[in-house]
PDB file of N, CA and C in Angstrom:
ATOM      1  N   UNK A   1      96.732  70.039 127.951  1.00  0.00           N
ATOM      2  CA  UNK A   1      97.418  71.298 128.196  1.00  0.00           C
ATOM      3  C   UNK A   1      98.115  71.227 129.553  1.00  0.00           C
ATOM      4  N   UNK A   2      99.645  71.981 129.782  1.00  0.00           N
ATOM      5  CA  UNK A   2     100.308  71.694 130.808  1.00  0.00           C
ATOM      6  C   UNK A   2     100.062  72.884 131.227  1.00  0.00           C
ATOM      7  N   UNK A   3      99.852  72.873 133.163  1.00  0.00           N
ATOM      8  CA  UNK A   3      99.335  74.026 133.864  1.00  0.00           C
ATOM      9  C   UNK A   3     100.454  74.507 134.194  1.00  0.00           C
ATOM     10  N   UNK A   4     100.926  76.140 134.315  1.00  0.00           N
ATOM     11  CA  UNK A   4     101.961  76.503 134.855  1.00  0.00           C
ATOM     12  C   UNK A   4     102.049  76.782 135.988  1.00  0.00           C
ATOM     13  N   UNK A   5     102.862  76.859 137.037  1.00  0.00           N
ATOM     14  CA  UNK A   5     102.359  77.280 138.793  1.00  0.00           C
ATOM     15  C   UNK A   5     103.115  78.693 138.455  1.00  0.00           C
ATOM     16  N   UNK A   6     102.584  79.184 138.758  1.00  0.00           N
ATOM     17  CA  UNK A   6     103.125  81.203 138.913  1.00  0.00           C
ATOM     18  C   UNK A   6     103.124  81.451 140.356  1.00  0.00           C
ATOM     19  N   UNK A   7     104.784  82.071 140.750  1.00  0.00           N
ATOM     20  CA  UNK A   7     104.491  82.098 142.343  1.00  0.00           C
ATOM     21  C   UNK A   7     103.989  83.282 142.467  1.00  0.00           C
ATOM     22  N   UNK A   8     103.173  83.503 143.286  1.00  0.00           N
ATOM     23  CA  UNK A   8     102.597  84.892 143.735  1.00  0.00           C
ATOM     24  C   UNK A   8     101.886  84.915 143.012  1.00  0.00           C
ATOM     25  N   UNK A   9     100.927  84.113 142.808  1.00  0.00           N
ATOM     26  CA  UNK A   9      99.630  84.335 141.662  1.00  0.00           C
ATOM     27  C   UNK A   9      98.426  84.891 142.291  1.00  0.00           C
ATOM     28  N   UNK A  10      98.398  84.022 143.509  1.00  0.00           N
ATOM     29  CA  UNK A  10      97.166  84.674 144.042  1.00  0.00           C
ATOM     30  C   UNK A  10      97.603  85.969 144.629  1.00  0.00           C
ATOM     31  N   UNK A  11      98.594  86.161 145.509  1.00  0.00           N
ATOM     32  CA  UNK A  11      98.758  87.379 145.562  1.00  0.00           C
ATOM     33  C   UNK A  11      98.816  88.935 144.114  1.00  0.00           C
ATOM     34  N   UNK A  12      99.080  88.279 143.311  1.00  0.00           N
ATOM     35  CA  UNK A  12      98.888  89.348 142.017  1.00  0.00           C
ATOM     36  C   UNK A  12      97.316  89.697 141.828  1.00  0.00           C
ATOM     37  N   UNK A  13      96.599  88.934 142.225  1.00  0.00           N
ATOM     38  CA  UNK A  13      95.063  88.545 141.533  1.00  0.00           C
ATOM     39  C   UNK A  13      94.727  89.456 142.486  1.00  0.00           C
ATOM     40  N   UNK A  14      95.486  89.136 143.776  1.00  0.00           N
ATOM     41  CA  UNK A  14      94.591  90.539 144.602  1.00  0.00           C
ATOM     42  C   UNK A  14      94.610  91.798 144.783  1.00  0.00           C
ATOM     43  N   UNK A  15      95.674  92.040 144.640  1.00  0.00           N
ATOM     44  CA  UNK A  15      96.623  93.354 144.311  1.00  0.00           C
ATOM     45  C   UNK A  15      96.082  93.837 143.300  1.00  0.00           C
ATOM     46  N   UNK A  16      95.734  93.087 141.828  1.00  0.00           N
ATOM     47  CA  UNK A  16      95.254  93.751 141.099  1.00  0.00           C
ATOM     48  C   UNK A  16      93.937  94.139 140.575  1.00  0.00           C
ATOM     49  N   UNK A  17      93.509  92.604 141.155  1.00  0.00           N
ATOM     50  CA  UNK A  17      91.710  93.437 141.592  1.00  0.00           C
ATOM     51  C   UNK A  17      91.078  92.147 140.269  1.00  0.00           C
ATOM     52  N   UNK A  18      91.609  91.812 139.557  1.00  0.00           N
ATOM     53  CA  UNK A  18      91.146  90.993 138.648  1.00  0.00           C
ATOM     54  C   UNK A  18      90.570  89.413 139.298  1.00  0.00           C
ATOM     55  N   UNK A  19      90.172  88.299 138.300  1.00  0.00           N
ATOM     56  CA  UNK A  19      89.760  87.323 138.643  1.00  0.00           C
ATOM     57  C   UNK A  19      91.186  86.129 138.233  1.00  0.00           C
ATOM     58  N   UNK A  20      90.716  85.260 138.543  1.00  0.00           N
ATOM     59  CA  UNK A  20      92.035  83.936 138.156  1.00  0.00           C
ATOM     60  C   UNK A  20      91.660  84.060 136.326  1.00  0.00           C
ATOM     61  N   UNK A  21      90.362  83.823 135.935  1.00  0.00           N
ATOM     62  CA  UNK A  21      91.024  84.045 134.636  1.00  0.00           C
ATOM     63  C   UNK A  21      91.338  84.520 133.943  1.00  0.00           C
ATOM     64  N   UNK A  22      90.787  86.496 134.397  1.00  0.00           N
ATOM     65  CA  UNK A  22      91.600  87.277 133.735  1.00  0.00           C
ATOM     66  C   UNK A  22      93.168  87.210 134.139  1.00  0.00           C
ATOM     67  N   UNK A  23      93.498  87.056 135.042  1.00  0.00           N
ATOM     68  CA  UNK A  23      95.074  86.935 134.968  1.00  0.00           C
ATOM     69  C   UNK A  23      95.610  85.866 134.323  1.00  0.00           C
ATOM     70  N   UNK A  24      94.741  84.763 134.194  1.00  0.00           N
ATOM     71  CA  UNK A  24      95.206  83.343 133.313  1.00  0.00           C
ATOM     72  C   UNK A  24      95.638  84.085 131.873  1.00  0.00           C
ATOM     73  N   UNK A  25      94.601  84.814 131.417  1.00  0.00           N
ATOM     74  CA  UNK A  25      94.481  85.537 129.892  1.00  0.00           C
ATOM     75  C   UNK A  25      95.194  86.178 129.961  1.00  0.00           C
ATOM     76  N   UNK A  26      95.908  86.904 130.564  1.00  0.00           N
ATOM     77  CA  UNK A  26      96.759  88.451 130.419  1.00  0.00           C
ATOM     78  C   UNK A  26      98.445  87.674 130.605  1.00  0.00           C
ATOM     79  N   UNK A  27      98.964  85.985 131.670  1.00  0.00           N
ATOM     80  CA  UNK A  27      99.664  85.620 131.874  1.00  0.00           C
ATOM     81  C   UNK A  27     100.226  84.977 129.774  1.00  0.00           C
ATOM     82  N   UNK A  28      98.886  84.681 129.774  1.00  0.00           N
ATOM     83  CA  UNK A  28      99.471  83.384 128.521  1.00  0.00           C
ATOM     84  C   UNK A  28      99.401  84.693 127.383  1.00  0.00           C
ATOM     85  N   UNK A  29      98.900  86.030 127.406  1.00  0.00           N
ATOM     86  CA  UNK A  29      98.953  86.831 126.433  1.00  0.00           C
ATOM     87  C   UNK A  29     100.607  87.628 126.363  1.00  0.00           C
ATOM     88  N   UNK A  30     101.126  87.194 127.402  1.00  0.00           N
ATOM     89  CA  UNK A  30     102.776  87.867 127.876  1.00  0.00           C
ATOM     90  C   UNK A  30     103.371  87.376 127.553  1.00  0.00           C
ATOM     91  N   UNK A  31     102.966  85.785 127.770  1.00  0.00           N
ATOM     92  CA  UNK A  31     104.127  84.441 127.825  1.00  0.00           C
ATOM     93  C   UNK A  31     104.069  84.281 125.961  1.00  0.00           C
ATOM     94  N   UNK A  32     102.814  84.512 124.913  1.00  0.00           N
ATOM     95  CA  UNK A  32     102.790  84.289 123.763  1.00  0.00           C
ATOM     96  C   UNK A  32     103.841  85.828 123.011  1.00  0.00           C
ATOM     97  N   UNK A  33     103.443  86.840 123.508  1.00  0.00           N
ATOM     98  CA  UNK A  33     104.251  88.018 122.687  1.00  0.00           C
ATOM     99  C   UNK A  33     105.678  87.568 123.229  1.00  0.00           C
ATOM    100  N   UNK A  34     106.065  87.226 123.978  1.00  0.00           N
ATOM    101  CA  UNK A  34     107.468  87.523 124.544  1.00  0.00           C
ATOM    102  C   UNK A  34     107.915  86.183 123.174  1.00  0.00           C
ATOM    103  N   UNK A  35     107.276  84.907 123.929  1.00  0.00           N
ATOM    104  CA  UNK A  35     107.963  83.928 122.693  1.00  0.00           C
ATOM    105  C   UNK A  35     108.129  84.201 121.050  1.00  0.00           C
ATOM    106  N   UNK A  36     107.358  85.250 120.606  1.00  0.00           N
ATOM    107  CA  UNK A  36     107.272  85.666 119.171  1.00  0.00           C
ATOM    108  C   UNK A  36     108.210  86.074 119.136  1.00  0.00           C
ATOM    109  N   UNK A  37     108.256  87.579 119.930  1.00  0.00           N
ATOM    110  CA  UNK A  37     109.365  88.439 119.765  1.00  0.00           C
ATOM    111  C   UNK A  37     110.757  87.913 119.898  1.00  0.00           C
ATOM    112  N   UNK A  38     110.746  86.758 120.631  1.00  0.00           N
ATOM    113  CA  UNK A  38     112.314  86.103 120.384  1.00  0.00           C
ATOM    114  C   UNK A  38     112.622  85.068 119.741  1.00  0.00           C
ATOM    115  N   UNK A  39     111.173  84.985 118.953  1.00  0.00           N
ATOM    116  CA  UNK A  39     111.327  84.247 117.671  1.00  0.00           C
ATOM    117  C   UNK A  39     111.220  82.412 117.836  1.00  0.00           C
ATOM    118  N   UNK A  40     110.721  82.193 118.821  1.00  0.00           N
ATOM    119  CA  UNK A  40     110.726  80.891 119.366  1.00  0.00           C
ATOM    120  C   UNK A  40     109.431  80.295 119.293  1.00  0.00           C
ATOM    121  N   UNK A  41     108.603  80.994 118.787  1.00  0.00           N
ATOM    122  CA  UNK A  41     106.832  80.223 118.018  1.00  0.00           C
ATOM    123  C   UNK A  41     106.830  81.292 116.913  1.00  0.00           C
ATOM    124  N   UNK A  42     105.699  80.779 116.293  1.00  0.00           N
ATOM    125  CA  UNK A  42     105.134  81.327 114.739  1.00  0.00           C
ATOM    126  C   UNK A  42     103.965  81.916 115.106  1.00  0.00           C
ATOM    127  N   UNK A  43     103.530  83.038 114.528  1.00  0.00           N
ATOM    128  CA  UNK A  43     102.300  83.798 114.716  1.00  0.00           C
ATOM    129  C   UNK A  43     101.250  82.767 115.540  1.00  0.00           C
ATOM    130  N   UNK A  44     101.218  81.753 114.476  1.00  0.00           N
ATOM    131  CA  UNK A  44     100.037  81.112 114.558  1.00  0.00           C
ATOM    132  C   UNK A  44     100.284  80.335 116.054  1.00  0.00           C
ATOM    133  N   UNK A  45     101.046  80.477 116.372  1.00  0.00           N
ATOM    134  CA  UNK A  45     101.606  79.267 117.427  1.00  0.00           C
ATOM    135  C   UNK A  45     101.379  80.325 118.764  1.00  0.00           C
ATOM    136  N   UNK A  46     101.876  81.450 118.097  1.00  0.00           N
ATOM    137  CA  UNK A  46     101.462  82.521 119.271  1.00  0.00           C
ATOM    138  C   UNK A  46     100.410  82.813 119.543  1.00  0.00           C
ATOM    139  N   UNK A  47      99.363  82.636 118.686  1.00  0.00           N
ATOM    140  CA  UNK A  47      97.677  82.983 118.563  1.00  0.00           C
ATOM    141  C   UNK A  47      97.440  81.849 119.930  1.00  0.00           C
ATOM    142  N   UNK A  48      97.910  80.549 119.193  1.00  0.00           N
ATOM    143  CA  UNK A  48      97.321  79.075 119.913  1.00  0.00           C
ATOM    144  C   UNK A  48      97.533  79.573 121.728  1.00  0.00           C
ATOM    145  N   UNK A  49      98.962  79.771 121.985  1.00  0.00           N
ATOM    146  CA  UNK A  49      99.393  79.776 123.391  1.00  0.00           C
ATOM    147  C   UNK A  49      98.386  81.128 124.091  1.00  0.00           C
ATOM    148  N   UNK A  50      98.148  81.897 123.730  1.00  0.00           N
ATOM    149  CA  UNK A  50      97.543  82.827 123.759  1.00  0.00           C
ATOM    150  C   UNK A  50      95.926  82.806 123.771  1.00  0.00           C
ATOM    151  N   UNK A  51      95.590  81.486 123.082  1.00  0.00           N
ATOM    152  CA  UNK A  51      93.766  81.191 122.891  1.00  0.00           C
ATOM    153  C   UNK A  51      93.300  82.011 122.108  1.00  0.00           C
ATOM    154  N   UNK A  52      93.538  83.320 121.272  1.00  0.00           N
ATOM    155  CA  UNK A  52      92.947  83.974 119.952  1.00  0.00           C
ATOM    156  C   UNK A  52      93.539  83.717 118.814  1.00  0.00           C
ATOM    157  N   UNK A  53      92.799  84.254 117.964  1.00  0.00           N
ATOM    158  CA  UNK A  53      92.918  83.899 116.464  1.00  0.00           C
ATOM    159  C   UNK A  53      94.271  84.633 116.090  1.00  0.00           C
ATOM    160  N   UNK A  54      94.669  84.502 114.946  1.00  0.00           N
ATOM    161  CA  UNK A  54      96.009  85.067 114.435  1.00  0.00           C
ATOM    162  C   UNK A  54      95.888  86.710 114.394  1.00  0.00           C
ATOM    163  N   UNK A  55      94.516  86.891 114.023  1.00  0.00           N
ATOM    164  CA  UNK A  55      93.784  88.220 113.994  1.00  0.00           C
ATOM    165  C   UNK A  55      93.840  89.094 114.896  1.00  0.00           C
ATOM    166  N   UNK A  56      93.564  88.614 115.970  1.00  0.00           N
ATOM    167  CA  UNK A  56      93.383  88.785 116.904  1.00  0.00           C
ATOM    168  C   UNK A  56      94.528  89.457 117.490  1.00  0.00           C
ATOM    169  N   UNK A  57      95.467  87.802 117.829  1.00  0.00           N
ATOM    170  CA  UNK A  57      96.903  88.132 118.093  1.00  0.00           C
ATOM    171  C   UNK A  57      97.712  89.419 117.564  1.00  0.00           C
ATOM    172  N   UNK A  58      97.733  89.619 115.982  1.00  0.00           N
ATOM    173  CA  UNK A  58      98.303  90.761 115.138  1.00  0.00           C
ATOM    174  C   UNK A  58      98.091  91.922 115.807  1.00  0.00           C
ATOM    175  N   UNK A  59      96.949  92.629 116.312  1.00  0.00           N
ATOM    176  CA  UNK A  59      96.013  93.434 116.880  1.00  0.00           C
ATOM    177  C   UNK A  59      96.969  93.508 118.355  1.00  0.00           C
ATOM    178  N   UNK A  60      96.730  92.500 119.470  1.00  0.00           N
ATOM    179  CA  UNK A  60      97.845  92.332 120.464  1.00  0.00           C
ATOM    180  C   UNK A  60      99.175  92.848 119.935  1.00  0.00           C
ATOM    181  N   UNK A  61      99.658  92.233 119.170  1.00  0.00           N
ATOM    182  CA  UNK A  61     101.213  92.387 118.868  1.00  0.00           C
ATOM    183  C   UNK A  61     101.307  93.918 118.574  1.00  0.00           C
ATOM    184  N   UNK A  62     100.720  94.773 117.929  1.00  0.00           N
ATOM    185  CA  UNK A  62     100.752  95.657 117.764  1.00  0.00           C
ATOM    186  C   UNK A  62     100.814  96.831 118.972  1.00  0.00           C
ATOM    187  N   UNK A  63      99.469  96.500 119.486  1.00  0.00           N
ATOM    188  CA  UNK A  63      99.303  97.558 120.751  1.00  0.00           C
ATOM    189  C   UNK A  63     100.247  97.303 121.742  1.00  0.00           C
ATOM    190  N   UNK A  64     101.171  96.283 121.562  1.00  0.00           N
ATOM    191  CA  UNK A  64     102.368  95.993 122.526  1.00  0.00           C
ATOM    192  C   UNK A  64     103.438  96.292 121.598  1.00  0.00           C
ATOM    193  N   UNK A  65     103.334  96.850 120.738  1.00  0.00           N
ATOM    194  CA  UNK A  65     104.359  97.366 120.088  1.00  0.00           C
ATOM    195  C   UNK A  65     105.880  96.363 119.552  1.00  0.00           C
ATOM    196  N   UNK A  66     105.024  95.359 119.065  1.00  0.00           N
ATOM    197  CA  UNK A  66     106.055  94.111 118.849  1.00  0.00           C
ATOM    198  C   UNK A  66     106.038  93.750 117.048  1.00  0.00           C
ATOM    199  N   UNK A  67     107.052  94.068 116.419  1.00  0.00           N
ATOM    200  CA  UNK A  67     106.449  94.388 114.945  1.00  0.00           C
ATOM    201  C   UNK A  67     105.981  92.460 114.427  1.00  0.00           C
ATOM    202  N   UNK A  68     104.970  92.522 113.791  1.00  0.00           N
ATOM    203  CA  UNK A  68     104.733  91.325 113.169  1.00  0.00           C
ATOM    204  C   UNK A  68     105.528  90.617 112.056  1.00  0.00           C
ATOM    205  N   UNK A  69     106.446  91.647 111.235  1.00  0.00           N
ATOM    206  CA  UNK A  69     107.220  91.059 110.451  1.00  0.00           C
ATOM    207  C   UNK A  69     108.421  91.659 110.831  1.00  0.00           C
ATOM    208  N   UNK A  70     109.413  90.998 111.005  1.00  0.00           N
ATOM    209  CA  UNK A  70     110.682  91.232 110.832  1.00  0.00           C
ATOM    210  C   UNK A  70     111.520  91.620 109.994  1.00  0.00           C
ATOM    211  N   UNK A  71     112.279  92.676 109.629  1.00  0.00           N
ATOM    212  CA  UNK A  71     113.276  92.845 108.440  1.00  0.00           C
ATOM    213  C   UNK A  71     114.476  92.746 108.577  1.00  0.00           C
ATOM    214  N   UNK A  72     115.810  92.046 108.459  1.00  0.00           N
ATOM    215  CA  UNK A  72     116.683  92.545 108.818  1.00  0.00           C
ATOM    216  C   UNK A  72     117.163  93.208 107.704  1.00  0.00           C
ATOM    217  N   UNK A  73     117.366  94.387 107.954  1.00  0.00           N
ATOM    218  CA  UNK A  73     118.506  95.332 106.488  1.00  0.00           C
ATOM    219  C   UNK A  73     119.749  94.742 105.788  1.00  0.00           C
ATOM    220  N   UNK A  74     120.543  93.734 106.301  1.00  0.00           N
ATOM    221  CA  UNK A  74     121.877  93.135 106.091  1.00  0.00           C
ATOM    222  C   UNK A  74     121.142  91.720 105.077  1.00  0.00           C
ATOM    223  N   UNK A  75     120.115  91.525 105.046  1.00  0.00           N
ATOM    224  CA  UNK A  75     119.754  90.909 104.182  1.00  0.00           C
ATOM    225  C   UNK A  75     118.729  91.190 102.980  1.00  0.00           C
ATOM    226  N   UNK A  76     119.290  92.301 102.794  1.00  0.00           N
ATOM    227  CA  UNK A  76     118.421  92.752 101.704  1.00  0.00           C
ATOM    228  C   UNK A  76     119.208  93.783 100.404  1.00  0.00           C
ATOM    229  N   UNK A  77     119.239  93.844  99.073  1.00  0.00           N
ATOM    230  CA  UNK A  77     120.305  94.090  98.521  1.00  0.00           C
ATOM    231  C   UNK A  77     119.124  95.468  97.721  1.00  0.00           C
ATOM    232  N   UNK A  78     120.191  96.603  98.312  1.00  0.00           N
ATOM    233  CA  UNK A  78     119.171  97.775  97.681  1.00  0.00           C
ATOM    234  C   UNK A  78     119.755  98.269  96.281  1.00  0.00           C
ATOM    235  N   UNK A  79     119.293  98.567  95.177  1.00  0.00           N
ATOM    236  CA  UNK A  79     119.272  99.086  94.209  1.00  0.00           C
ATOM    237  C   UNK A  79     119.751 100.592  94.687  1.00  0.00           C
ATOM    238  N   UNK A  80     121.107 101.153  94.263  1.00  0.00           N
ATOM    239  CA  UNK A  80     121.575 102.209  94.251  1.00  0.00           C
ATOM    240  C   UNK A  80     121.225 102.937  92.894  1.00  0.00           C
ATOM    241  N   UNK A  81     120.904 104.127  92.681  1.00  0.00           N
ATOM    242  CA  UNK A  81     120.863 105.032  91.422  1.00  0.00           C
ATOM    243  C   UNK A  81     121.835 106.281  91.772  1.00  0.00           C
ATOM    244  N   UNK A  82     122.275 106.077  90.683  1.00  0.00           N
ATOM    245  CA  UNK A  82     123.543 107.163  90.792  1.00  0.00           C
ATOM    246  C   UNK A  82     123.315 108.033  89.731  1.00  0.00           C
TER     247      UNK A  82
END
């Protein structure tokens, strides 16, 4: 696994009162929703970067308000009734 250097890390850790690995967990839980949401890993890939299960992750994605499936409307052909 490749370590990331975050500048102002320790200064965040203190400011916010947490430990190095809760901010480790909360860094790679940001860095995994952000990559989903722009579509650049797969759930599962987001679970991995993140260290929880897909389950888990879904649950995250949610309470961050990041939808798990995507729709786009322009690809989808609706049945009109007239």
């Amino acid at each position: 696994m490749h370590a990331i250097e975050v500048p102002l890390f320790d200064r965040m850790m203190l400011t916010s009162g947490r430990t190095a690995e809760e901010m480790d967990r909360e860094l790679r839980l940001l860095l995994a929703v952000k990559l989903f949401e722009l579509g650049r890993v797969s759930l599962g890939q987001a679970a991995e970067v993140a260290g929880m299960s897909r389950l888990a992750m879904i649950d995250e994605l949610g309470r961050m308000k990041v939808a798990v499936i995507n729709h786009d409307l322009d690809d989808h052909e609706f049945d009109r009734v007239d």
